[in-house]
PDB file of N, CA and C in Angstrom:
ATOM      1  N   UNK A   1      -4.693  -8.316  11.341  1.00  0.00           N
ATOM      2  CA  UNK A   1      -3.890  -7.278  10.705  1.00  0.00           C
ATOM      3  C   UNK A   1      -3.376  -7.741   9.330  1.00  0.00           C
ATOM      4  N   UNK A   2      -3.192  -9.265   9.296  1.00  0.00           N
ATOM      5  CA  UNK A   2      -2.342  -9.706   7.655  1.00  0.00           C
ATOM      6  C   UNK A   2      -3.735  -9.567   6.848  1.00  0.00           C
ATOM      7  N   UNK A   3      -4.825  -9.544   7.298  1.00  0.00           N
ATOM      8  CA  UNK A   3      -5.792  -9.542   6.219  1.00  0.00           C
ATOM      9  C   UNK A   3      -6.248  -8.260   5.888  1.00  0.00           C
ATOM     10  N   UNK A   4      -5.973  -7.290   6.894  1.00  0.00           N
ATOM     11  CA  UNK A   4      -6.080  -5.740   5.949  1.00  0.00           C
ATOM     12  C   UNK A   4      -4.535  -5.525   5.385  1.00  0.00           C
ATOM     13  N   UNK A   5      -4.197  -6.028   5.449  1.00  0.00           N
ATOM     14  CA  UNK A   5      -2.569  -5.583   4.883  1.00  0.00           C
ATOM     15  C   UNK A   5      -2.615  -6.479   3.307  1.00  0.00           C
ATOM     16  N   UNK A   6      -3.038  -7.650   3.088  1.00  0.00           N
ATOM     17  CA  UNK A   6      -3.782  -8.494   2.002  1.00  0.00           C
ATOM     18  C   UNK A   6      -4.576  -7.969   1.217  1.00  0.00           C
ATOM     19  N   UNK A   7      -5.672  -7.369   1.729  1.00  0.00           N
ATOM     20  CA  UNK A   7      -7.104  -6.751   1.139  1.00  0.00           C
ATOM     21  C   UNK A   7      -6.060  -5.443   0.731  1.00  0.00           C
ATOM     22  N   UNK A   8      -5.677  -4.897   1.517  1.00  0.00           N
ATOM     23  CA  UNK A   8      -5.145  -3.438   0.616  1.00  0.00           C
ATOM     24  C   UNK A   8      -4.112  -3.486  -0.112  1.00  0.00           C
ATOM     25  N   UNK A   9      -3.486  -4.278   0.051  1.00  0.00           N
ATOM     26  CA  UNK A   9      -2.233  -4.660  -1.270  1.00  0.00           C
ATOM     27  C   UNK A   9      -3.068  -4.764  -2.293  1.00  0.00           C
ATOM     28  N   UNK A  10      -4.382  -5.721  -2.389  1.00  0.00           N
ATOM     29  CA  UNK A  10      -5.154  -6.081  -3.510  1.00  0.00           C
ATOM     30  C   UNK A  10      -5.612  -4.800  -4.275  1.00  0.00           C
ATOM     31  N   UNK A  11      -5.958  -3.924  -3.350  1.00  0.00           N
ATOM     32  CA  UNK A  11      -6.178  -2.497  -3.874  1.00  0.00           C
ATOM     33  C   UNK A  11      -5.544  -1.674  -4.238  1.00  0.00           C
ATOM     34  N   UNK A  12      -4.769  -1.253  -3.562  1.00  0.00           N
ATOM     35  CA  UNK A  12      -3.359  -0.835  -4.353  1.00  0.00           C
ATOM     36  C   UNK A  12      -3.258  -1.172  -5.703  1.00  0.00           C
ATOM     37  N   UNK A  13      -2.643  -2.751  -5.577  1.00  0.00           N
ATOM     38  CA  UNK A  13      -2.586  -3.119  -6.951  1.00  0.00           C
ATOM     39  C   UNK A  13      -3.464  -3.046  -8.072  1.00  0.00           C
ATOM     40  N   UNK A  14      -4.630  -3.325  -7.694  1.00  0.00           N
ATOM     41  CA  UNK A  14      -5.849  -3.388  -8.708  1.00  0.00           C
ATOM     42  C   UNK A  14      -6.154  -1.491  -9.378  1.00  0.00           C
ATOM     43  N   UNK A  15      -5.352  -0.336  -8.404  1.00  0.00           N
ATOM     44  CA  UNK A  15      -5.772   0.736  -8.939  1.00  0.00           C
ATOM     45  C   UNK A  15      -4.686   1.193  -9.482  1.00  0.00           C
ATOM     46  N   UNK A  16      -3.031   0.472  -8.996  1.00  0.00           N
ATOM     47  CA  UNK A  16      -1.946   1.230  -9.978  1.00  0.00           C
ATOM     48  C   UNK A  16      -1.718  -0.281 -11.307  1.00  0.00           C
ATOM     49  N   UNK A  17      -2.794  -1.030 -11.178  1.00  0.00           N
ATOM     50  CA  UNK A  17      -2.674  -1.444 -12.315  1.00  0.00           C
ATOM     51  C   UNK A  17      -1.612  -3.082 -12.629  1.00  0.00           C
ATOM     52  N   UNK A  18      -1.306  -3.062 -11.267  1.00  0.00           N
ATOM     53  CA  UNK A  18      -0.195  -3.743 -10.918  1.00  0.00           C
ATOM     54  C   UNK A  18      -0.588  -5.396 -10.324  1.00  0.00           C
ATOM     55  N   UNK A  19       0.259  -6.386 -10.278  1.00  0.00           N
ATOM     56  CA  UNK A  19      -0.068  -7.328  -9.699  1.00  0.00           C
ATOM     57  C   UNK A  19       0.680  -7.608  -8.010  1.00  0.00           C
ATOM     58  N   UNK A  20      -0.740  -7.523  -7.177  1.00  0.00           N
ATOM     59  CA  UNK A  20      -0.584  -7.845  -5.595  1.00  0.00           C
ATOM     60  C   UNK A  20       0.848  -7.908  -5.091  1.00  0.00           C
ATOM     61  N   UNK A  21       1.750  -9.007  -6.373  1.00  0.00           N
ATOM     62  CA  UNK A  21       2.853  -9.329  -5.294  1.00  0.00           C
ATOM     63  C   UNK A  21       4.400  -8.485  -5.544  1.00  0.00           C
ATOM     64  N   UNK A  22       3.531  -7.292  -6.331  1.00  0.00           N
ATOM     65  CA  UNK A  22       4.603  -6.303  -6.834  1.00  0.00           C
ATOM     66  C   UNK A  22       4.820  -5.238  -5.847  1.00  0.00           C
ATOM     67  N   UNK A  23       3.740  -5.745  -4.771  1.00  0.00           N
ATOM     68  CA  UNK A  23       3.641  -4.444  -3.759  1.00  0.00           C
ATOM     69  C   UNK A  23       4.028  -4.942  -2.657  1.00  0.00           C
ATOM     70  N   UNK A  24       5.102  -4.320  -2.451  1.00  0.00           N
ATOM     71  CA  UNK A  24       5.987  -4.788  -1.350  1.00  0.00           C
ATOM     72  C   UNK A  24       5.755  -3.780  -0.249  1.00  0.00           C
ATOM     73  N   UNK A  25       5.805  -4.056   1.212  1.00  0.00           N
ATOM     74  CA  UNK A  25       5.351  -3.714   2.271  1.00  0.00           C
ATOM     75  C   UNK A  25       5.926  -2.591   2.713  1.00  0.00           C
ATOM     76  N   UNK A  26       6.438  -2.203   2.467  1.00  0.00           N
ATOM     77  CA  UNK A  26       7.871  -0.673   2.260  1.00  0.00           C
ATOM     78  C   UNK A  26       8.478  -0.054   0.928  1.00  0.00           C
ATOM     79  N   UNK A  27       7.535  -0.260  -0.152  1.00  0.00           N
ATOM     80  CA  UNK A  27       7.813   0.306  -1.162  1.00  0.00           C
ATOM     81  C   UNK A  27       7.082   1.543  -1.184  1.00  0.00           C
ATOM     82  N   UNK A  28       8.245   2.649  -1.560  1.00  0.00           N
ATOM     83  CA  UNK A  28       7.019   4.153  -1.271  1.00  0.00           C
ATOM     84  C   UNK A  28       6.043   4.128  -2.689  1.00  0.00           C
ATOM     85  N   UNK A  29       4.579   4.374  -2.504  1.00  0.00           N
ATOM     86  CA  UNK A  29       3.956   4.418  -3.649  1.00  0.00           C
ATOM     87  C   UNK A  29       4.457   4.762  -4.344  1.00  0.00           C
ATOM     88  N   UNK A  30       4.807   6.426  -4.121  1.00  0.00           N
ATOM     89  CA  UNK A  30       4.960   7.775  -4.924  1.00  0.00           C
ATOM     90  C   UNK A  30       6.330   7.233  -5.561  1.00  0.00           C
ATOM     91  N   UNK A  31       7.137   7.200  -5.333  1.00  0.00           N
ATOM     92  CA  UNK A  31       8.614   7.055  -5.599  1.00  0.00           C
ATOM     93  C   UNK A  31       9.007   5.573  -6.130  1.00  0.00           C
ATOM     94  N   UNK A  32       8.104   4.433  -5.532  1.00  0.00           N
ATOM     95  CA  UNK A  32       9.096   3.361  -5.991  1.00  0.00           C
ATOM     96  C   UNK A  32       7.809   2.714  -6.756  1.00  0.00           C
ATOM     97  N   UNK A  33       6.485   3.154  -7.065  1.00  0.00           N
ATOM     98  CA  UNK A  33       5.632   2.666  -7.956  1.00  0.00           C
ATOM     99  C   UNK A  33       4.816   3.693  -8.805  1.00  0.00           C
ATOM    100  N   UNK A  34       4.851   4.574  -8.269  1.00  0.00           N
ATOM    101  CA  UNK A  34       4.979   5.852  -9.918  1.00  0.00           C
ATOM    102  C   UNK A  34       3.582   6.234  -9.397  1.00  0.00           C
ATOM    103  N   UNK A  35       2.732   6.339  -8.197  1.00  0.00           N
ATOM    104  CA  UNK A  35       1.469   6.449  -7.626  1.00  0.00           C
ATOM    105  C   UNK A  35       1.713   8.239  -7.854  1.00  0.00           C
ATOM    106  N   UNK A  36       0.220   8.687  -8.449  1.00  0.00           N
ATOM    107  CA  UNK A  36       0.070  10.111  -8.123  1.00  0.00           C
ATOM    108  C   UNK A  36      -0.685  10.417  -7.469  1.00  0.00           C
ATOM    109  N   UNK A  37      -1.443  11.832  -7.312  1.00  0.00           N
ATOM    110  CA  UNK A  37      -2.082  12.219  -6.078  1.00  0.00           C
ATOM    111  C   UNK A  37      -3.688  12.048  -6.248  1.00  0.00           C
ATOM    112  N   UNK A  38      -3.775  12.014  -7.674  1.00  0.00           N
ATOM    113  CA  UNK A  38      -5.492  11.113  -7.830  1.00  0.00           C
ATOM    114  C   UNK A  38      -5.535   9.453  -7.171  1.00  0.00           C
ATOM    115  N   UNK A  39      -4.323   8.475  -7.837  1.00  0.00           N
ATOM    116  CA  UNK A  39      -4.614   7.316  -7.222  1.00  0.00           C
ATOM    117  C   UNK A  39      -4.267   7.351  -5.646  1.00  0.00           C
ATOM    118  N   UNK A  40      -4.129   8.034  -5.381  1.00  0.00           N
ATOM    119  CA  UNK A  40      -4.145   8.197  -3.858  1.00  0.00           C
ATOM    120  C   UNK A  40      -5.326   8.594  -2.994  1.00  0.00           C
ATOM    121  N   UNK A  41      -5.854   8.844  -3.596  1.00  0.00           N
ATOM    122  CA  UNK A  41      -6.944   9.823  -3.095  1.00  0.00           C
ATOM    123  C   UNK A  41      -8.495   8.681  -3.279  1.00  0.00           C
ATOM    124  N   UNK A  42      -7.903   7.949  -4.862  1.00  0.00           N
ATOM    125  CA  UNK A  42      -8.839   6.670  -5.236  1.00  0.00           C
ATOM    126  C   UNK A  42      -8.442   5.742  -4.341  1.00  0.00           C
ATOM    127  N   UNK A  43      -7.356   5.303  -3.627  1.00  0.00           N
ATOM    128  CA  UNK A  43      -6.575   4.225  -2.706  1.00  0.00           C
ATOM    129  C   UNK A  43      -7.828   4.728  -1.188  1.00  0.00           C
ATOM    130  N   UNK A  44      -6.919   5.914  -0.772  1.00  0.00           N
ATOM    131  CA  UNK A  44      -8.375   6.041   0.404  1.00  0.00           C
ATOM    132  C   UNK A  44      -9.611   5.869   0.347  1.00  0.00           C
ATOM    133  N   UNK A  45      -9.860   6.806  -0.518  1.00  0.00           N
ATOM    134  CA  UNK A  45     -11.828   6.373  -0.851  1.00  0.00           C
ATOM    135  C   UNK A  45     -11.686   4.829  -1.049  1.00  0.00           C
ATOM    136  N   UNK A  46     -11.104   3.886  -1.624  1.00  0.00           N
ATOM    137  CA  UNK A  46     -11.511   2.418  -1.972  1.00  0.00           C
ATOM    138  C   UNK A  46     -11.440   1.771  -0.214  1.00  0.00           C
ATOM    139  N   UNK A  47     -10.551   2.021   1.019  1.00  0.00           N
ATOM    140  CA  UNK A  47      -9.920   1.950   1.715  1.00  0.00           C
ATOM    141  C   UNK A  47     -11.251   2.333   3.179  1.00  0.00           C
ATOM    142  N   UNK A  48     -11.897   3.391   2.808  1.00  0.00           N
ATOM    143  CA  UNK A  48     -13.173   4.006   3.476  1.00  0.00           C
ATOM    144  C   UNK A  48     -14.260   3.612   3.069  1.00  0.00           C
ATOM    145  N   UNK A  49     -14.426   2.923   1.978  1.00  0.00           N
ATOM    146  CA  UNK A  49     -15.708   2.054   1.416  1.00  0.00           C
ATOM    147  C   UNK A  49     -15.267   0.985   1.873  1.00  0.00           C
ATOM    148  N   UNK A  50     -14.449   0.240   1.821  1.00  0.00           N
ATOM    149  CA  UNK A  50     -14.241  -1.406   2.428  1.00  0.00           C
ATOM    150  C   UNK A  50     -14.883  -1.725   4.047  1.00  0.00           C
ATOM    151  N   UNK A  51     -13.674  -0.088   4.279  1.00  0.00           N
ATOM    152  CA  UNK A  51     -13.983  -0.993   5.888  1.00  0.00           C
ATOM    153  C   UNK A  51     -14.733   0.424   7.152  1.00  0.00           C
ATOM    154  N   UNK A  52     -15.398   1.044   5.732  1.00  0.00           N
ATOM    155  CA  UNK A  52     -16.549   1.347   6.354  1.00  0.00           C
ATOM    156  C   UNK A  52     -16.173   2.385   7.865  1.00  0.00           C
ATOM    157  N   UNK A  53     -15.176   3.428   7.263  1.00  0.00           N
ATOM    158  CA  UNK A  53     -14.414   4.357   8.155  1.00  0.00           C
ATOM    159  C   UNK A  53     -14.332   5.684   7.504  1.00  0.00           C
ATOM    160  N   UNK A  54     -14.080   6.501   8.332  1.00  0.00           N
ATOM    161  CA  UNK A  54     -13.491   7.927   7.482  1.00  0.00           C
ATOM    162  C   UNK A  54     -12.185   8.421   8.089  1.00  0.00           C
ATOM    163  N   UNK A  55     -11.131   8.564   7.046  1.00  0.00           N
ATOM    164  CA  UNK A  55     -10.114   8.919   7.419  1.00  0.00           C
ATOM    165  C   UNK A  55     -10.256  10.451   6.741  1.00  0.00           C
ATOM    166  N   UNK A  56      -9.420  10.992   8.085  1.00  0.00           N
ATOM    167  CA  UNK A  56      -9.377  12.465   7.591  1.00  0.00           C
ATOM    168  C   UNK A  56      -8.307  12.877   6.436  1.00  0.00           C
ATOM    169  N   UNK A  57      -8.762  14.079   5.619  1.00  0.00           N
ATOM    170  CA  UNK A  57      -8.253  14.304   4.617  1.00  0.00           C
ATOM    171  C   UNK A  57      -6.773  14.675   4.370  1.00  0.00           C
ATOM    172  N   UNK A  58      -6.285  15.315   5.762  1.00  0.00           N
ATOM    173  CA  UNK A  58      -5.154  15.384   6.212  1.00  0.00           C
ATOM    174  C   UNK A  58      -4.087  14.159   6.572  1.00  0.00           C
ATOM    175  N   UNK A  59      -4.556  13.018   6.676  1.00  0.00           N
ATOM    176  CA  UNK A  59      -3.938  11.845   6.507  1.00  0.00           C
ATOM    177  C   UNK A  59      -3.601  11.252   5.303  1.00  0.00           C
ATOM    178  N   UNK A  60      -3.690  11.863   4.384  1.00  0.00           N
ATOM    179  CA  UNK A  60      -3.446  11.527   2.952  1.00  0.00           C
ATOM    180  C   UNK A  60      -1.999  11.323   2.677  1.00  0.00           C
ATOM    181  N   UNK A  61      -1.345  12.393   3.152  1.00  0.00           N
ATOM    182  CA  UNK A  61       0.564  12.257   2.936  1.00  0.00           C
ATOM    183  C   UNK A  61       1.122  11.251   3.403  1.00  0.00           C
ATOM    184  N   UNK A  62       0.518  10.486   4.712  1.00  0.00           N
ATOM    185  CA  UNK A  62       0.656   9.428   5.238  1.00  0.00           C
ATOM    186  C   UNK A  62       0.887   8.391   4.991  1.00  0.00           C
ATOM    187  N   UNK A  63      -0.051   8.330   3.891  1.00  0.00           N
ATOM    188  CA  UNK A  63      -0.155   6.901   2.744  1.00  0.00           C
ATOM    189  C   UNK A  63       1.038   7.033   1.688  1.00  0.00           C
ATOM    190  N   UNK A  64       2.276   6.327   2.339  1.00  0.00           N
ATOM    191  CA  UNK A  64       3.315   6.932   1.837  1.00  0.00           C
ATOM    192  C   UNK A  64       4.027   4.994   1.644  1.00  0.00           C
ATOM    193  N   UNK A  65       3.364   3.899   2.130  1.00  0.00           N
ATOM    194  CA  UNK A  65       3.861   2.596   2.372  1.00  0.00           C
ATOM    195  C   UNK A  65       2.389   1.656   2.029  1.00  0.00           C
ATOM    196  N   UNK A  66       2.313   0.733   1.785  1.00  0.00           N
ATOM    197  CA  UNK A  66       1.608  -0.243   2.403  1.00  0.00           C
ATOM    198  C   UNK A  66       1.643  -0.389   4.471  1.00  0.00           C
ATOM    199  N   UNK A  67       2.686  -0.633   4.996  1.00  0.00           N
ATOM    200  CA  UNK A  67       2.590  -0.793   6.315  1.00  0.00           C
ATOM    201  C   UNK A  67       1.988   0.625   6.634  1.00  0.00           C
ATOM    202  N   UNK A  68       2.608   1.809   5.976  1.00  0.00           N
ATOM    203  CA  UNK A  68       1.816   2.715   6.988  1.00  0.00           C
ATOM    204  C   UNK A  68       0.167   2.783   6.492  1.00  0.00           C
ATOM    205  N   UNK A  69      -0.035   2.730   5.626  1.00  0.00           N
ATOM    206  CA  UNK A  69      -1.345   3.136   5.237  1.00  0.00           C
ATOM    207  C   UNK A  69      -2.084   1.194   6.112  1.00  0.00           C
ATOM    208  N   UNK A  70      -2.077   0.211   6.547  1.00  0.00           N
ATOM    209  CA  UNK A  70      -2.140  -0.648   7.459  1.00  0.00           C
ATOM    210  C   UNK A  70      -2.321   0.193   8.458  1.00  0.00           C
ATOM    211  N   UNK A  71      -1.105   0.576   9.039  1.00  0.00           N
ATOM    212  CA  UNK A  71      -1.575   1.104   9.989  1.00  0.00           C
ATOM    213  C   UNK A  71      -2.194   2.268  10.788  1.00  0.00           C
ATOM    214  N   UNK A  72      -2.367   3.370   9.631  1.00  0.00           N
ATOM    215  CA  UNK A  72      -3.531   4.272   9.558  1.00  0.00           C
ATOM    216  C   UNK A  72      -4.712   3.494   9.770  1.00  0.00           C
ATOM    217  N   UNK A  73      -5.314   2.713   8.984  1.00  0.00           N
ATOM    218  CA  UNK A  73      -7.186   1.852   8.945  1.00  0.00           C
ATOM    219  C   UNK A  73      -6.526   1.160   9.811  1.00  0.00           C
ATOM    220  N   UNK A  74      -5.737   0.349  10.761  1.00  0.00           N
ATOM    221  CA  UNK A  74      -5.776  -0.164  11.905  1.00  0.00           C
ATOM    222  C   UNK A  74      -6.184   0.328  13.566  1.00  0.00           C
ATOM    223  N   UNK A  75      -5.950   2.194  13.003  1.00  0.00           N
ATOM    224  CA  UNK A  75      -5.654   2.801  14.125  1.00  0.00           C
ATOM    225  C   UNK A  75      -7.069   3.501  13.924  1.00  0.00           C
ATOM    226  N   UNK A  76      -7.578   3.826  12.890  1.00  0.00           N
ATOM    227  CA  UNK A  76      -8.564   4.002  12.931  1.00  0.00           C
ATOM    228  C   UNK A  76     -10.176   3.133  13.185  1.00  0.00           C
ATOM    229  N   UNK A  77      -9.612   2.121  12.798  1.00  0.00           N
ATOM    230  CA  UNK A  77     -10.916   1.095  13.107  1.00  0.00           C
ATOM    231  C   UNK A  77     -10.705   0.505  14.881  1.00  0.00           C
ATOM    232  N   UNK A  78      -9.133   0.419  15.294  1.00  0.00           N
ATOM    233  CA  UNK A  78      -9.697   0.813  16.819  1.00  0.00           C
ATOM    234  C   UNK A  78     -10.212   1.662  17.267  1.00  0.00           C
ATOM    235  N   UNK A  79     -10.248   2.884  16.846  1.00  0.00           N
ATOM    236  CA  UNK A  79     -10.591   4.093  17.945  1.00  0.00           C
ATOM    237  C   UNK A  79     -12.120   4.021  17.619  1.00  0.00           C
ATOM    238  N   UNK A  80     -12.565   3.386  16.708  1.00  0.00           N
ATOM    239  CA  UNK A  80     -13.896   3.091  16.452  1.00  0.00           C
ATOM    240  C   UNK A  80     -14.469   2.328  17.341  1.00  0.00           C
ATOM    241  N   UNK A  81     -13.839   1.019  18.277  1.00  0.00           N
ATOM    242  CA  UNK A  81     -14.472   0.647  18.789  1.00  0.00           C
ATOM    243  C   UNK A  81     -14.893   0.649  20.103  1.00  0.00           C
TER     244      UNK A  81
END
Protein backbone atom coordinates (compact mmCIF):
# COMPACT_ATOMS: atom_id res chain seq x y z
CA UNK A 1 0.00 0.00 0.00
CA UNK A 2 3.11 2.68 0.86
CA UNK A 3 4.20 2.03 -2.66
CA UNK A 4 0.96 3.04 -4.43
CA UNK A 5 0.58 5.82 -2.06
CA UNK A 6 4.58 6.77 -3.22
CA UNK A 7 4.01 6.12 -6.97
CA UNK A 8 0.88 8.42 -6.81
CA UNK A 9 2.18 11.20 -4.78
CA UNK A 10 4.91 11.08 -7.62
CA UNK A 11 2.05 11.72 -9.95
CA UNK A 12 0.22 14.03 -8.46
CA UNK A 13 3.16 15.97 -8.10
CA UNK A 14 4.73 15.57 -11.44
CA UNK A 15 1.12 16.83 -13.01
CA UNK A 16 0.37 19.84 -10.49
CA UNK A 17 3.84 20.67 -11.11
CA UNK A 18 4.86 20.30 -7.62
CA UNK A 19 7.55 18.49 -5.66
CA UNK A 20 6.46 14.78 -4.11
CA UNK A 21 7.00 16.01 -0.61
CA UNK A 22 4.59 18.94 -0.96
CA UNK A 23 1.86 16.41 -1.11
CA UNK A 24 0.75 15.64 1.99
CA UNK A 25 -1.55 12.64 2.63
CA UNK A 26 -4.75 14.76 3.57
CA UNK A 27 -4.23 17.74 1.68
CA UNK A 28 -7.48 18.36 -0.45
CA UNK A 29 -6.17 18.70 -4.09
CA UNK A 30 -8.85 21.10 -5.06
CA UNK A 31 -8.63 23.42 -2.08
CA UNK A 32 -5.26 23.08 -0.48
CA UNK A 33 -3.18 22.63 -3.92
CA UNK A 34 -5.12 24.66 -6.49
CA UNK A 35 -5.90 21.08 -8.61
CA UNK A 36 -8.71 21.64 -11.33
CA UNK A 37 -11.01 19.36 -13.00
CA UNK A 38 -8.66 18.67 -16.15
CA UNK A 39 -5.68 17.71 -13.75
CA UNK A 40 -7.91 15.46 -12.24
CA UNK A 41 -9.14 13.75 -14.82
CA UNK A 42 -5.09 13.68 -16.13
CA UNK A 43 -4.36 12.24 -12.27
CA UNK A 44 -6.90 9.22 -13.08
CA UNK A 45 -6.03 8.46 -16.58
CA UNK A 46 -2.10 8.55 -15.34
CA UNK A 47 -3.47 6.32 -12.26
CA UNK A 48 -5.40 3.66 -14.94
CA UNK A 49 -2.34 3.48 -17.19
CA UNK A 50 0.07 2.59 -14.26
CA UNK A 51 -1.75 0.04 -12.71
CA UNK A 52 -3.54 -1.13 -15.49
CA UNK A 53 -7.37 -0.69 -14.07
CA UNK A 54 -10.46 1.24 -14.92
CA UNK A 55 -11.97 3.35 -12.54
CA UNK A 56 -15.36 4.49 -13.18
CA UNK A 57 -16.01 7.95 -14.22
CA UNK A 58 -18.22 8.59 -11.39
CA UNK A 59 -15.40 8.13 -8.95
CA UNK A 60 -13.78 11.18 -9.96
CA UNK A 61 -15.19 13.52 -6.94
CA UNK A 62 -13.61 11.01 -4.82
CA UNK A 63 -10.18 11.96 -5.63
CA UNK A 64 -10.51 14.56 -3.18
CA UNK A 65 -6.95 13.34 -0.89
CA UNK A 66 -3.99 11.40 -1.68
CA UNK A 67 -5.27 8.63 1.02
CA UNK A 68 -8.53 8.55 -0.62
CA UNK A 69 -7.60 8.37 -4.13
CA UNK A 70 -4.95 5.21 -2.42
CA UNK A 71 -7.65 3.91 -1.52
CA UNK A 72 -9.94 4.00 -4.48
CA UNK A 73 -6.83 1.93 -6.86
CA UNK A 74 -6.49 -0.21 -3.67
CA UNK A 75 -10.06 -1.19 -3.71
CA UNK A 76 -10.10 -1.49 -7.06
CA UNK A 77 -7.12 -3.62 -7.84
CA UNK A 78 -8.60 -6.03 -5.13
CA UNK A 79 -11.81 -6.60 -6.60
CA UNK A 80 -9.68 -7.42 -9.59
CA UNK A 81 -8.33 -10.22 -8.15
Amino acid sequence: MDDIKETIRKMVAEILEMKPEQIGDDDLFIKDLGMDSLRALEIMASVEKKYQIRIEEDMLPKFTTLNETVKIVADVLNKQK
